[in-house]
Protein backbone atom coordinates (compact mmCIF):
# COMPACT_ATOMS: atom_id res chain seq x y z
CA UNK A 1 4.91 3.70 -7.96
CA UNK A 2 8.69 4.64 -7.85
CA UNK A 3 9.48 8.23 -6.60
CA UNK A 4 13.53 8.82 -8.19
CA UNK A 5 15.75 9.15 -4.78
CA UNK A 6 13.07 7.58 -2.26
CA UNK A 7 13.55 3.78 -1.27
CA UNK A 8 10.31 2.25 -1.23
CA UNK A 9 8.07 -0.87 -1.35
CA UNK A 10 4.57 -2.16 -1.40
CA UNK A 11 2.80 -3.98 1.46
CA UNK A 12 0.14 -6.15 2.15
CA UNK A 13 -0.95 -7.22 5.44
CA UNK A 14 -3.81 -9.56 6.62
CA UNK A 15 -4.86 -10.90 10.01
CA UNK A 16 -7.78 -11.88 11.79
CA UNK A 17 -9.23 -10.17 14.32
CA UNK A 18 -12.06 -11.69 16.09
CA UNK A 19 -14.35 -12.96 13.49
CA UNK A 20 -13.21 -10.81 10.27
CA UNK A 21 -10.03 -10.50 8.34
CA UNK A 22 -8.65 -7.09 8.02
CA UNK A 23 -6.05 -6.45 5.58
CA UNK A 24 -3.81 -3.46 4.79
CA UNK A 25 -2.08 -2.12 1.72
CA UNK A 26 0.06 0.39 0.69
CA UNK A 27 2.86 2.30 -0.23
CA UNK A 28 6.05 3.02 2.07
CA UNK A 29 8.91 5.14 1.18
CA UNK A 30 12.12 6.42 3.08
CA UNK A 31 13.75 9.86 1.76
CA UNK A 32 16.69 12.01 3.36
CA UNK A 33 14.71 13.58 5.93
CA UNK A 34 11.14 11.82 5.86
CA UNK A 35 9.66 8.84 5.81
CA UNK A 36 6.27 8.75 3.75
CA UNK A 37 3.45 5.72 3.91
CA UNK A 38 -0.02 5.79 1.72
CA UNK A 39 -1.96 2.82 3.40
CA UNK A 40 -5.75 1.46 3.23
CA UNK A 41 -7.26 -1.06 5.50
CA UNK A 42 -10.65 -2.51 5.34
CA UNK A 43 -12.17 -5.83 6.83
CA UNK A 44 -14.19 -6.74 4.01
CA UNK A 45 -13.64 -7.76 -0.02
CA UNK A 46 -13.08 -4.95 -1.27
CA UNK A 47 -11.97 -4.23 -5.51
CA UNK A 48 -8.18 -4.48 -5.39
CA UNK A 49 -8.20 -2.48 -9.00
CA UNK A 50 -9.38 0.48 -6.44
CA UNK A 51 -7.33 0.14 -4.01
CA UNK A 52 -4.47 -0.09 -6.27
CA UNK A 53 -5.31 3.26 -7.93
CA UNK A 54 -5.75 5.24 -4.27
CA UNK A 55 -2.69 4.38 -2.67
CA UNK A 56 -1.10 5.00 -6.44
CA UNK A 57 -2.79 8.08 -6.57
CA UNK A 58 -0.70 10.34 -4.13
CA UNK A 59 3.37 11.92 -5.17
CA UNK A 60 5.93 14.13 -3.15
CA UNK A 61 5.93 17.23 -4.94
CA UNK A 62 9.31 18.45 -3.33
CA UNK A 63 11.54 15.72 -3.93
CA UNK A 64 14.29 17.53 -2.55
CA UNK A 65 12.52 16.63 0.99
């Protein structure tokens, strides 16, 4: 979700490692003094609905960070 003043981005990553495929998601933003990342990994299928809404689910409450 956009945070007004941060510059940020969704990711998805997936690789294999071994014999299972580990992927990562999440959220990434850059501010004036901090950098801020909300990120999940798992190695199996896993509901990207839920995902979605955990890494969604955190904010900066002092935006002036």
């Amino acid at each position: 979700p956009a945070i007004h003043g941060y510059i940020g981005h969704w990711y998805r990553l997936s690789c294999n490692m071994q014999d299972k495929t580990v992927t990562i998601v999440g959220n990434l933003y850059w501010g004036r003094h901090y950098a801020y990342a909300v990120m999940a990994m798992f190695t199996t299928q896993s509901d990207p609905p839920t995902i979605k809404k955990f890494t969604d689910s955190f904010e900066v409450t002092d935006t002036n960070k």
